[in-house]
N, C-alpha and C. Protein backbone atom coordinates (compact mmCIF):
# COMPACT_ATOMS: atom_id res chain seq x y z
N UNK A 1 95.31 -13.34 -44.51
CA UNK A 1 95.37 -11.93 -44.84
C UNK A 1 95.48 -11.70 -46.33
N UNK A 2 96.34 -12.67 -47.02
CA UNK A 2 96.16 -12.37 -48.46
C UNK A 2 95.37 -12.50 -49.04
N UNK A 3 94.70 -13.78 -48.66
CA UNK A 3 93.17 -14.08 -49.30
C UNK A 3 92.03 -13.04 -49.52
N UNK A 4 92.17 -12.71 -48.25
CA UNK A 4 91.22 -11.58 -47.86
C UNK A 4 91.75 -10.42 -48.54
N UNK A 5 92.85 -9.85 -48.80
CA UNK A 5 93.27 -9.07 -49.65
C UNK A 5 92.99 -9.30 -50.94
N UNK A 6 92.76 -10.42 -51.33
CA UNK A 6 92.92 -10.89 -53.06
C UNK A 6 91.51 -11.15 -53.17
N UNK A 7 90.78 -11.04 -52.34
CA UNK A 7 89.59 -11.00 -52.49
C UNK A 7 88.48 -9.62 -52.85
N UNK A 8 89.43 -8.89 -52.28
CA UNK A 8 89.03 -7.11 -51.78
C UNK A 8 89.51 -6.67 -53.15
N UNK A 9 90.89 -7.56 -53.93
CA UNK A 9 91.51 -6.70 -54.88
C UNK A 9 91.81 -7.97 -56.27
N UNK A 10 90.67 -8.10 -56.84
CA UNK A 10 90.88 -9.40 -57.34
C UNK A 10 91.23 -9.44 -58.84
N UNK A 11 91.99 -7.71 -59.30
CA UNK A 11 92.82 -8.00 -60.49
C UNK A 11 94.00 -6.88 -60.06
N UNK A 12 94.38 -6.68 -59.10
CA UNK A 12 95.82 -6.43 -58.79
C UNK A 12 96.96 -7.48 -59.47
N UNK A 13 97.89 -6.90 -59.95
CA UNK A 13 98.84 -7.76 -60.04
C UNK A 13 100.22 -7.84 -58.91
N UNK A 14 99.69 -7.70 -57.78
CA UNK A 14 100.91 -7.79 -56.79
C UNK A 14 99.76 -8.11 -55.28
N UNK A 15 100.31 -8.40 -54.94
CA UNK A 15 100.18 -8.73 -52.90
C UNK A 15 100.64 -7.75 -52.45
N UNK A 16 100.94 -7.47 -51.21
CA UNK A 16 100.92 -6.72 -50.12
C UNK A 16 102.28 -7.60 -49.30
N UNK A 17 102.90 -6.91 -49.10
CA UNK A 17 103.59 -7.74 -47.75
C UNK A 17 102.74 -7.72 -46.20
N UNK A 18 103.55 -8.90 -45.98
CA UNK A 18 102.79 -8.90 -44.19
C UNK A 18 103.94 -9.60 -43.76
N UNK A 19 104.63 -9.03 -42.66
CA UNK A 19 104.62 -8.87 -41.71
C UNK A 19 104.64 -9.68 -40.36
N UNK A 20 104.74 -11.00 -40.03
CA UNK A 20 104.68 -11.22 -39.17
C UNK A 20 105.45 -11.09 -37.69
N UNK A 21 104.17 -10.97 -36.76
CA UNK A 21 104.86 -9.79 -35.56
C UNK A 21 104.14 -10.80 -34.31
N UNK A 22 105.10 -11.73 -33.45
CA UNK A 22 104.75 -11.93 -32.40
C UNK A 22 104.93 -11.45 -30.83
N UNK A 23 104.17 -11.33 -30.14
CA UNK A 23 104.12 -10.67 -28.87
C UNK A 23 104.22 -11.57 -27.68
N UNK A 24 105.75 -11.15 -27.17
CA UNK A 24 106.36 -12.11 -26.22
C UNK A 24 106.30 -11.54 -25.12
N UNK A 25 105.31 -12.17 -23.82
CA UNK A 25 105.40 -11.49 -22.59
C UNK A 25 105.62 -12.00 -21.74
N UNK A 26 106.59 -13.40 -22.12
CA UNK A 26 106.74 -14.13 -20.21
C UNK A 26 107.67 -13.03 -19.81
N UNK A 27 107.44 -13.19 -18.52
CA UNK A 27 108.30 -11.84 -17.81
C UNK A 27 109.53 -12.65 -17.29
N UNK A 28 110.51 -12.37 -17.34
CA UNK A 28 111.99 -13.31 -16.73
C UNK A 28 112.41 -13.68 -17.62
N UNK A 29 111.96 -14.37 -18.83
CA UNK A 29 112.44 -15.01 -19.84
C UNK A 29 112.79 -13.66 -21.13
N UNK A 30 114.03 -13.93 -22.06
CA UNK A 30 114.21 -13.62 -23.35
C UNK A 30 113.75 -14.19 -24.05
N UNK A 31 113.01 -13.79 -25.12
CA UNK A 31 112.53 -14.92 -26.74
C UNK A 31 114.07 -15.69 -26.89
N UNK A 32 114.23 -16.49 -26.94
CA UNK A 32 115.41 -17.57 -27.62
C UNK A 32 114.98 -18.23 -28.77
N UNK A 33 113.69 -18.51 -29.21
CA UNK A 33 113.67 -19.69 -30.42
C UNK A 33 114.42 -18.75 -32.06
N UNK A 34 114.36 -19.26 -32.43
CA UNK A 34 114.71 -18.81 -33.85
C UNK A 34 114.00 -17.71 -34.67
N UNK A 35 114.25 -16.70 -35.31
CA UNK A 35 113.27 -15.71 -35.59
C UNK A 35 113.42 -15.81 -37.11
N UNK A 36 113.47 -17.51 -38.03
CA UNK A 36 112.85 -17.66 -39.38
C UNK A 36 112.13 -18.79 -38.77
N UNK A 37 111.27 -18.62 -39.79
CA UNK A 37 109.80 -19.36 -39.85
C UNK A 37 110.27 -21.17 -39.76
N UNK A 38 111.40 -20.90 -41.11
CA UNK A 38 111.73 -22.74 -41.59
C UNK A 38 112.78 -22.91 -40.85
N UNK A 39 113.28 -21.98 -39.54
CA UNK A 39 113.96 -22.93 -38.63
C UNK A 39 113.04 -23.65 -37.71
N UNK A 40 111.52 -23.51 -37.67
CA UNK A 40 110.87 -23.94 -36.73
C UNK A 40 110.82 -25.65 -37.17
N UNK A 41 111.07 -25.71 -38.26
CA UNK A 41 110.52 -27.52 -39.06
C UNK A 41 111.16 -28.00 -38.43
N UNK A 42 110.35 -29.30 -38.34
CA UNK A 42 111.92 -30.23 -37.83
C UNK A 42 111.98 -31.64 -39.45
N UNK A 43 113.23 -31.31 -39.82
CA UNK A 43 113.57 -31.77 -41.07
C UNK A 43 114.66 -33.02 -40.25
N UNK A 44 114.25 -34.23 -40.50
CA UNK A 44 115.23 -34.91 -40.07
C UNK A 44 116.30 -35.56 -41.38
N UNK A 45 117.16 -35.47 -40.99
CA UNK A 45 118.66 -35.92 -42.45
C UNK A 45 118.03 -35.81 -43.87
N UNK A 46 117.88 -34.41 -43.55
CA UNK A 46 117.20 -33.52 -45.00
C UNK A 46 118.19 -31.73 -44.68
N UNK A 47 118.48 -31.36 -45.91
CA UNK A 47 119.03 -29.96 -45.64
C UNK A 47 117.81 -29.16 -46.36
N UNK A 48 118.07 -28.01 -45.74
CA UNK A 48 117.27 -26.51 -46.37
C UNK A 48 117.00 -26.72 -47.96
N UNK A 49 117.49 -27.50 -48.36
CA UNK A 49 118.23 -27.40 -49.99
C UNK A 49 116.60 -27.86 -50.36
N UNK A 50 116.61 -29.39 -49.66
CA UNK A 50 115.69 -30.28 -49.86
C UNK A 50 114.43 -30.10 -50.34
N UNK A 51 113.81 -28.92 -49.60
CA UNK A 51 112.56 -28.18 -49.43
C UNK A 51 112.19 -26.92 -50.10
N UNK A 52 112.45 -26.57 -51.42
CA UNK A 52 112.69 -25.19 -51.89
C UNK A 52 111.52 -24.52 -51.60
N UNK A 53 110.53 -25.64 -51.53
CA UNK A 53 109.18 -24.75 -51.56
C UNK A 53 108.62 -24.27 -50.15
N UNK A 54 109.41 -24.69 -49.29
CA UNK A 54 108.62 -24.18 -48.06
C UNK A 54 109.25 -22.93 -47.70
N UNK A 55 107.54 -22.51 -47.20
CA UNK A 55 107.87 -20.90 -46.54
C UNK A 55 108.77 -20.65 -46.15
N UNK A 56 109.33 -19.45 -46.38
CA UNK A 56 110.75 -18.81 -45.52
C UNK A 56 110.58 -17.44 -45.30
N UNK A 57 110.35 -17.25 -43.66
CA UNK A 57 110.08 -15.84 -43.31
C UNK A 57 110.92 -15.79 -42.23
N UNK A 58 111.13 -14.73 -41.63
CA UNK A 58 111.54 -13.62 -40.79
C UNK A 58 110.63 -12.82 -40.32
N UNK A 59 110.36 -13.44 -38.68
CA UNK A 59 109.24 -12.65 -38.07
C UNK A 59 109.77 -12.10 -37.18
N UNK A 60 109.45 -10.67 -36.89
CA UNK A 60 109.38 -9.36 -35.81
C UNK A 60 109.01 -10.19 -34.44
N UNK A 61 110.05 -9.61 -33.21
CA UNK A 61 109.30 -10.12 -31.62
C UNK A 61 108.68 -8.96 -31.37
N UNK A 62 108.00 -8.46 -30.58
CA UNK A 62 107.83 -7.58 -29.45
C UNK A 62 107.77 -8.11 -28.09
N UNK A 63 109.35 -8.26 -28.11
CA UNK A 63 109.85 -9.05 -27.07
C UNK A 63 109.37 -8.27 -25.17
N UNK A 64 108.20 -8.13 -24.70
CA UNK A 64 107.64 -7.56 -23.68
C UNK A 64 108.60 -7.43 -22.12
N UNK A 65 108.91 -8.90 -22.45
CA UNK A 65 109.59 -9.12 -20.98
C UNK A 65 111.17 -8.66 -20.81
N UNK A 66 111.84 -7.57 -22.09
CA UNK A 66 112.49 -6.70 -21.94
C UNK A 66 112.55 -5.15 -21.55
N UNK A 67 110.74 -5.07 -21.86
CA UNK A 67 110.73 -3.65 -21.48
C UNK A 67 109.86 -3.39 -19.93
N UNK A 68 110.27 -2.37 -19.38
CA UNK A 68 109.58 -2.03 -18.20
C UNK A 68 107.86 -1.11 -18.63
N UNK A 69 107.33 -1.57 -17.54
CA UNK A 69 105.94 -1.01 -17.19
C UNK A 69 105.89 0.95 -17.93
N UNK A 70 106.92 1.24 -17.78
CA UNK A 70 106.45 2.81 -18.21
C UNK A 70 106.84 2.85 -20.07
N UNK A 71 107.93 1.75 -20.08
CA UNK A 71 108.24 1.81 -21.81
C UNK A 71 106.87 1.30 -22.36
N UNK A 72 106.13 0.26 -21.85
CA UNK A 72 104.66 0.00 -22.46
C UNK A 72 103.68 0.76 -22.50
N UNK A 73 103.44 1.49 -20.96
CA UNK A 73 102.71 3.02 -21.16
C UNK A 73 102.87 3.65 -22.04
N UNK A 74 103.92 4.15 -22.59
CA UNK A 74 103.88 4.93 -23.72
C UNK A 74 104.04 4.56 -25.21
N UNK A 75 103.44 3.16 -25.23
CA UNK A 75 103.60 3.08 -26.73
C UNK A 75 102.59 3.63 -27.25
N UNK A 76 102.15 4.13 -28.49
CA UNK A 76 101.52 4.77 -29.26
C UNK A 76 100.59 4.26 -29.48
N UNK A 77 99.33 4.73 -29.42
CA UNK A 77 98.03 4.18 -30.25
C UNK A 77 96.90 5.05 -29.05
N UNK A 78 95.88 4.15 -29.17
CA UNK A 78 94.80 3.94 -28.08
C UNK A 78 94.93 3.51 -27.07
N UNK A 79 94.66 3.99 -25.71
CA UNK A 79 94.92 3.47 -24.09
C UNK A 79 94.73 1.72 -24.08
N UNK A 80 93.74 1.35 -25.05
CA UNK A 80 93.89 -0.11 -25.13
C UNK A 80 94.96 -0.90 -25.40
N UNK A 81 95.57 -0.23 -26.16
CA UNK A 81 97.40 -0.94 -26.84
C UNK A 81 97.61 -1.23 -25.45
N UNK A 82 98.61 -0.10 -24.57
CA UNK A 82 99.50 -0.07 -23.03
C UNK A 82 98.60 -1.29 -22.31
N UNK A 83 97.18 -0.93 -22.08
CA UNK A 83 96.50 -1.86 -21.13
C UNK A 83 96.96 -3.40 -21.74
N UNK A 84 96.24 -3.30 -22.83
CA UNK A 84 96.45 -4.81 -23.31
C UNK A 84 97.69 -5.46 -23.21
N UNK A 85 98.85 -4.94 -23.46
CA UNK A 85 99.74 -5.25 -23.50
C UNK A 85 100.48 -5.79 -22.23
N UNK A 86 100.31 -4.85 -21.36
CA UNK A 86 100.43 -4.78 -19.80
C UNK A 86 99.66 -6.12 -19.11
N UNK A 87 98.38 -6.24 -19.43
CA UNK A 87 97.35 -7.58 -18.73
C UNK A 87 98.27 -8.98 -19.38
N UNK A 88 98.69 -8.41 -20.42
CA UNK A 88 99.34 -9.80 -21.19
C UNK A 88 100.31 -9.85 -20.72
N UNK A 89 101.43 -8.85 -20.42
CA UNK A 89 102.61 -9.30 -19.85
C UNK A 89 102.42 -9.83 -18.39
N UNK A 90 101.62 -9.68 -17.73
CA UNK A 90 101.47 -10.09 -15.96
C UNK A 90 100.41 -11.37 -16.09
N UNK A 91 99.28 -11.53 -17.14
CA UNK A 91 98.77 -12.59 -17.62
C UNK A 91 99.32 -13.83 -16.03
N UNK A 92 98.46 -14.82 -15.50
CA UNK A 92 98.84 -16.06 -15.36
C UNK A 92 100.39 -15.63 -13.97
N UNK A 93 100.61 -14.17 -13.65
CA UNK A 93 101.32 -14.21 -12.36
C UNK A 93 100.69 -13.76 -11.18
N UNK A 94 101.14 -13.93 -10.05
CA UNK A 94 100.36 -13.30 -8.81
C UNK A 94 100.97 -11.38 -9.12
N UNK A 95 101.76 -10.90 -9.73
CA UNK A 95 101.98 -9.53 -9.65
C UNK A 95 100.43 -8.91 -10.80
N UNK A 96 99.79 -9.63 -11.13
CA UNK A 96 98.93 -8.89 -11.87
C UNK A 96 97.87 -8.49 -11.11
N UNK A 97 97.73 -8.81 -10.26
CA UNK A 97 96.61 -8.68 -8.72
C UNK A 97 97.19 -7.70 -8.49
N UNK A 98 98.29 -7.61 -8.34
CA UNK A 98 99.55 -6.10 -7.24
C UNK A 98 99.27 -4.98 -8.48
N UNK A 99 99.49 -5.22 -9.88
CA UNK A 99 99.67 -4.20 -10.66
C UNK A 99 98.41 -3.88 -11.15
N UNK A 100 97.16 -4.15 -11.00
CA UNK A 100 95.98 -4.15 -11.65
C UNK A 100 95.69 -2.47 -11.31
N UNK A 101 95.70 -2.11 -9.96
CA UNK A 101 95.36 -1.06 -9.77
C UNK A 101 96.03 0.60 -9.77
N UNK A 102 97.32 -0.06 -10.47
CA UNK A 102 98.18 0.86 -11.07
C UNK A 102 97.45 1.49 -12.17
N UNK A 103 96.78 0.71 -12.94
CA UNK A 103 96.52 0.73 -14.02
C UNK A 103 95.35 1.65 -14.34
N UNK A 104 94.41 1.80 -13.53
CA UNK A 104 92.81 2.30 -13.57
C UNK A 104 92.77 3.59 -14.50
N UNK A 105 94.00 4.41 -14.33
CA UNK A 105 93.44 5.29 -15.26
C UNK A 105 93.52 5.17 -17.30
N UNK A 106 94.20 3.98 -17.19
CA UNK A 106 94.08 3.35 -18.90
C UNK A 106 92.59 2.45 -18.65
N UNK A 107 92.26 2.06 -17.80
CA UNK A 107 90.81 1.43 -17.53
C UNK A 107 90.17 2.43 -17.70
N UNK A 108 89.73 3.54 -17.22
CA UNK A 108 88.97 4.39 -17.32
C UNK A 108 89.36 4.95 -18.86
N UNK A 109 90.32 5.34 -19.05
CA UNK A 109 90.50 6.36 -20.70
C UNK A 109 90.04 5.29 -22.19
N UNK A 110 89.86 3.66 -21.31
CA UNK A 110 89.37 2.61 -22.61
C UNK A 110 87.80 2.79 -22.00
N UNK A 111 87.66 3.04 -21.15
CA UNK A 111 86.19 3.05 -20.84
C UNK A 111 85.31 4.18 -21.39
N UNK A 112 86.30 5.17 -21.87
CA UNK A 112 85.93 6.63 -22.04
C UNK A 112 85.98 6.52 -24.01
N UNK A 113 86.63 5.62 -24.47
CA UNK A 113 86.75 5.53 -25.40
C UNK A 113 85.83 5.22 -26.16
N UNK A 114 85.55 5.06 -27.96
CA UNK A 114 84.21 4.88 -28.90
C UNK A 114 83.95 3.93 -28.13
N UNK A 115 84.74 2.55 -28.34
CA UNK A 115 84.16 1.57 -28.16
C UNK A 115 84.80 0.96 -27.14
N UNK A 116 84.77 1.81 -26.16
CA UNK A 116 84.91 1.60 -24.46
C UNK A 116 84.43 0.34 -24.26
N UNK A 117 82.97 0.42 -23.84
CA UNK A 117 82.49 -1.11 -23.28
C UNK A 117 82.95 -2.43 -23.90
N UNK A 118 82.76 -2.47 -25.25
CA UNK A 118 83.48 -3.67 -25.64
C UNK A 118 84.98 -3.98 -25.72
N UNK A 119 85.90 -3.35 -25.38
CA UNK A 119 87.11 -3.13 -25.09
C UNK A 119 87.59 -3.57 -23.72
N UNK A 120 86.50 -3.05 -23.12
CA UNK A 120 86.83 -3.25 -21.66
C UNK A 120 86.40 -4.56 -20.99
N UNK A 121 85.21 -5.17 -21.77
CA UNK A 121 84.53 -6.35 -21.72
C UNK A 121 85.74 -7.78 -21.97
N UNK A 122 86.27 -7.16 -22.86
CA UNK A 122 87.57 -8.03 -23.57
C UNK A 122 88.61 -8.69 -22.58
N UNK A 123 89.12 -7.05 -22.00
CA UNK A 123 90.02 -7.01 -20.95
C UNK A 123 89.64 -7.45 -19.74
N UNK A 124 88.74 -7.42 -19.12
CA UNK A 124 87.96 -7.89 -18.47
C UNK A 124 88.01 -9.23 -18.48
N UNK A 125 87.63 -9.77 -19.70
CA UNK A 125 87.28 -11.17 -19.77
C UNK A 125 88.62 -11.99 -19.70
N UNK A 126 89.96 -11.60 -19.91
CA UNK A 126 90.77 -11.80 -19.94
C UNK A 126 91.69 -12.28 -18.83
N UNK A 127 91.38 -11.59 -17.92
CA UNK A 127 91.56 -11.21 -16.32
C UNK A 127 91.03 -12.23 -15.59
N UNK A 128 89.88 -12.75 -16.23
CA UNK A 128 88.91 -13.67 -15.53
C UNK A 128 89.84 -15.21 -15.70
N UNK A 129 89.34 -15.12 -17.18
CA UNK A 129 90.54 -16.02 -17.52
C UNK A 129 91.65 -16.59 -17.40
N UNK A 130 92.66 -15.74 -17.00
CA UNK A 130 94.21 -15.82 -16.89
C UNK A 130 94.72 -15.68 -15.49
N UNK A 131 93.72 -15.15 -14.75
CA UNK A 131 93.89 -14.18 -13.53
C UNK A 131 93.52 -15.53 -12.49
N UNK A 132 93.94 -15.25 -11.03
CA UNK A 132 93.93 -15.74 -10.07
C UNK A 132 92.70 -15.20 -9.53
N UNK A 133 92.30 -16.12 -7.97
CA UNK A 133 91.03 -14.94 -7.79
C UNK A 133 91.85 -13.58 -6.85
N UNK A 134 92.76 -13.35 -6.86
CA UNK A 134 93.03 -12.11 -5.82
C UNK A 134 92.70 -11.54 -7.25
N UNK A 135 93.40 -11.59 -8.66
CA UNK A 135 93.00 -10.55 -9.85
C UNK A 135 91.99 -10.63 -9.87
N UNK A 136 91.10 -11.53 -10.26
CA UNK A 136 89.74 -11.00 -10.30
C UNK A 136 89.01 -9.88 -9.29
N UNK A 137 89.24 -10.24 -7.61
CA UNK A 137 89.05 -9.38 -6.98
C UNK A 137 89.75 -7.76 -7.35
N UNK A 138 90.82 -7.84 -7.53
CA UNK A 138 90.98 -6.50 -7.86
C UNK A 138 90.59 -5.95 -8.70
N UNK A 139 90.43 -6.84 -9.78
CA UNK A 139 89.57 -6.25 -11.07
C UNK A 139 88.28 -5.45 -11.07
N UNK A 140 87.48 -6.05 -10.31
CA UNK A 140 86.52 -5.54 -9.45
C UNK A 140 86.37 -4.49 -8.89
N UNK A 141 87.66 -4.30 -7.81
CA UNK A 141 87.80 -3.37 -7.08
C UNK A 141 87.98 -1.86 -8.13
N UNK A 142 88.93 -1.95 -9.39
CA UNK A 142 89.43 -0.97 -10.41
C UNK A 142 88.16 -0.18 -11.72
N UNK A 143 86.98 -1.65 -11.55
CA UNK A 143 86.07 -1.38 -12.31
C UNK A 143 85.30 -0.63 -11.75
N UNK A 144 84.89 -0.88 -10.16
CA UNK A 144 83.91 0.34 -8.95
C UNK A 144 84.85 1.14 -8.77
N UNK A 145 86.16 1.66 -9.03
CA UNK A 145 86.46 2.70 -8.84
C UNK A 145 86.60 3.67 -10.54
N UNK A 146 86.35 3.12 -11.62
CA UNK A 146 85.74 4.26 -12.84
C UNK A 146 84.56 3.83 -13.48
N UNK A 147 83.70 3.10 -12.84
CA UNK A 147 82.04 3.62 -13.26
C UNK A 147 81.47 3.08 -12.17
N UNK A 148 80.27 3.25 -12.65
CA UNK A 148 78.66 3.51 -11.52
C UNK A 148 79.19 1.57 -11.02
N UNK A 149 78.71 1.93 -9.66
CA UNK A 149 78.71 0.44 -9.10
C UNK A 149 78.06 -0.31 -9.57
N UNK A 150 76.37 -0.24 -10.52
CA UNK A 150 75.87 -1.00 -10.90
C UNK A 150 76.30 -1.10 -12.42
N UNK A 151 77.10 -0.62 -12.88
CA UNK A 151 77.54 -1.07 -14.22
C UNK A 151 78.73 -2.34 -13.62
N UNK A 152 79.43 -1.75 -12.59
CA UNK A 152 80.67 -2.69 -12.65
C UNK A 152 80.06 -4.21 -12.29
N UNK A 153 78.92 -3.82 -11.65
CA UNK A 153 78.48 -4.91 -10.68
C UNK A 153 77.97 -6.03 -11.83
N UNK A 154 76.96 -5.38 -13.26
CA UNK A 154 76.77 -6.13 -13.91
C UNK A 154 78.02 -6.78 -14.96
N UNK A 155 78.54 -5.71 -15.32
CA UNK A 155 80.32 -6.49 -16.16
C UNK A 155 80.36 -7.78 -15.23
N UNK A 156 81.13 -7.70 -14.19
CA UNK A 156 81.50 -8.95 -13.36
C UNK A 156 80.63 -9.52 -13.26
N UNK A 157 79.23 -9.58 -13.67
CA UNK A 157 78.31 -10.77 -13.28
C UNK A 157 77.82 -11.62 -14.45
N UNK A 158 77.90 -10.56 -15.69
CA UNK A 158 78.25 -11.04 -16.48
C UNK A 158 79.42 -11.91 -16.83
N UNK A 159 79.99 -11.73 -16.18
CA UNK A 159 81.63 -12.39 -16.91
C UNK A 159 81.69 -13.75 -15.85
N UNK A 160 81.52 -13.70 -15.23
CA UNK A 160 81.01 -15.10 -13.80
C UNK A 160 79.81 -15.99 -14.56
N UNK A 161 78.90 -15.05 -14.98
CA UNK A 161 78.07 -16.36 -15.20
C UNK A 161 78.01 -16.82 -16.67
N UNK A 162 79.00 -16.36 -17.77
CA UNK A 162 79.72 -16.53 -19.17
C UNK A 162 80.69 -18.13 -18.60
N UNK A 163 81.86 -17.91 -17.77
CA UNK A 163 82.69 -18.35 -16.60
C UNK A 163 81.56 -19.63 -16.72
N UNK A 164 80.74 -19.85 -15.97
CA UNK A 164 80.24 -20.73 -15.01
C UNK A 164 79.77 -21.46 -16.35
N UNK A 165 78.63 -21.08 -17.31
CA UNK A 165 78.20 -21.51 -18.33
C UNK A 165 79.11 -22.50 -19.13
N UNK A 166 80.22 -21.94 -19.14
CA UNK A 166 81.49 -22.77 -19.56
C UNK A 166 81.52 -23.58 -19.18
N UNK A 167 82.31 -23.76 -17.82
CA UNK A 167 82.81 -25.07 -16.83
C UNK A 167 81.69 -26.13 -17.13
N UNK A 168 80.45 -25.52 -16.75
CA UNK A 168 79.10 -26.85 -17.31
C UNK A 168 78.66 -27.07 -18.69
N UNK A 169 79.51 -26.76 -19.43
CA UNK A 169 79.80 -26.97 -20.67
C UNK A 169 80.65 -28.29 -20.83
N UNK A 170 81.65 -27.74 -19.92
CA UNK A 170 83.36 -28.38 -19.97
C UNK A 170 83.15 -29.88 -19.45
N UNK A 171 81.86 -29.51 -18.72
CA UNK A 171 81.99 -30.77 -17.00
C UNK A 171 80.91 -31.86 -18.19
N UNK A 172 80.07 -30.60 -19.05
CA UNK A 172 79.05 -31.96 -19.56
C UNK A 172 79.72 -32.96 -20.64
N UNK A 173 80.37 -32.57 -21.49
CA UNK A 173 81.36 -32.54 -22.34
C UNK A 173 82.32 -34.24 -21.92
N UNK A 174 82.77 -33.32 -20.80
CA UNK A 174 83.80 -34.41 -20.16
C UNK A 174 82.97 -35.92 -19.52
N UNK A 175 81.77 -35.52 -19.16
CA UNK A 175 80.66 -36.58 -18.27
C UNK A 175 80.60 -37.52 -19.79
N UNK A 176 80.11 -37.24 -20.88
CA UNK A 176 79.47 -37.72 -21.83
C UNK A 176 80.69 -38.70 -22.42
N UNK A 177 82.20 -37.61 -22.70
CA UNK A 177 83.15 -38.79 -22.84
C UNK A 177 83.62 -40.24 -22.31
């Protein structure tokens, strides 16, 4: 980010702060690790002292798996923020199949949005990814219920045969090793 800043601004005499902000969504669990950067090192029979030069930050959680389903609904931005946030917190459980279709009308208001389709393509792809097949099926089910059946029909067939292209990617990959 600075680079790219110092690139954009290449006789400033100052930087920008940033910020670092990670997004914690196992659900059950609290963040526990350490929230500075140089407690992550592992320094063996060396003190803090040792190292003057290494980074030392203090990063922000957005600790997910403290807040409930309606505190994420309403965070601020674009219907994509809540959704995204939401697919990420249920990510990789069987409740994201159960909660998918809670959801349809932030599916539809990202679908309705500038850049709806590629947004939704994202989320979508995500689902495929992370998701079990009952999510995928429901995914399905949430996409024919806010557009034309043959749009939803092509998203998901698209995203299956992206999916498939992979694996025989993965499988040739692995054959050759």
């Amino acid at each position: 980010l600075i680079q790219h800043w110092r690139e954009l601004n290449p006789h400033s005499l100052w930087i920008p702060e940033v910020t670092a902000l990670v997004v914690y969504p196992r659900r059950g669990r609290c963040w526990s690790a350490p929230l500075r950067l140089e407690e992550h090192y592992r320094r063996e029979g060396a003190g803090r002292e040792s190292y003057p030069w290494s980074l030392r930050s203090l990063y922000r959680i957005d600790d997910l798996s403290l807040l409930t389903e309606r505190e994420v609904r309403a965070r601020m931005g674009p219907p994509l923020v809540p959704l995204g946030l939401l697919v990420l917190s249920y990510a990789g459980t069987e409740q994201l199949a159960l909660r998918l279709p809670y959801w349809s009308d932030l599916f539809a208001q990202v679908q309705a949005s500038a850049h709806g389709p590629q947004a939704l393509y994202r989320i979508v792809r995500y689902v495929h990814h992370l998701g079990d097949e009952a999510a995928v099926a429901k995914m399905d089910d949430v996409l024919h219920s806010i557009m034309e059946s043959g749009r939803a029909e092509a998203l998901m067939r698209t995203m299956a045969d992206e999916l498939r292209e992979r694996g025989s990617e993965e499988g040739l990959a692995k054959g050759r090793a």
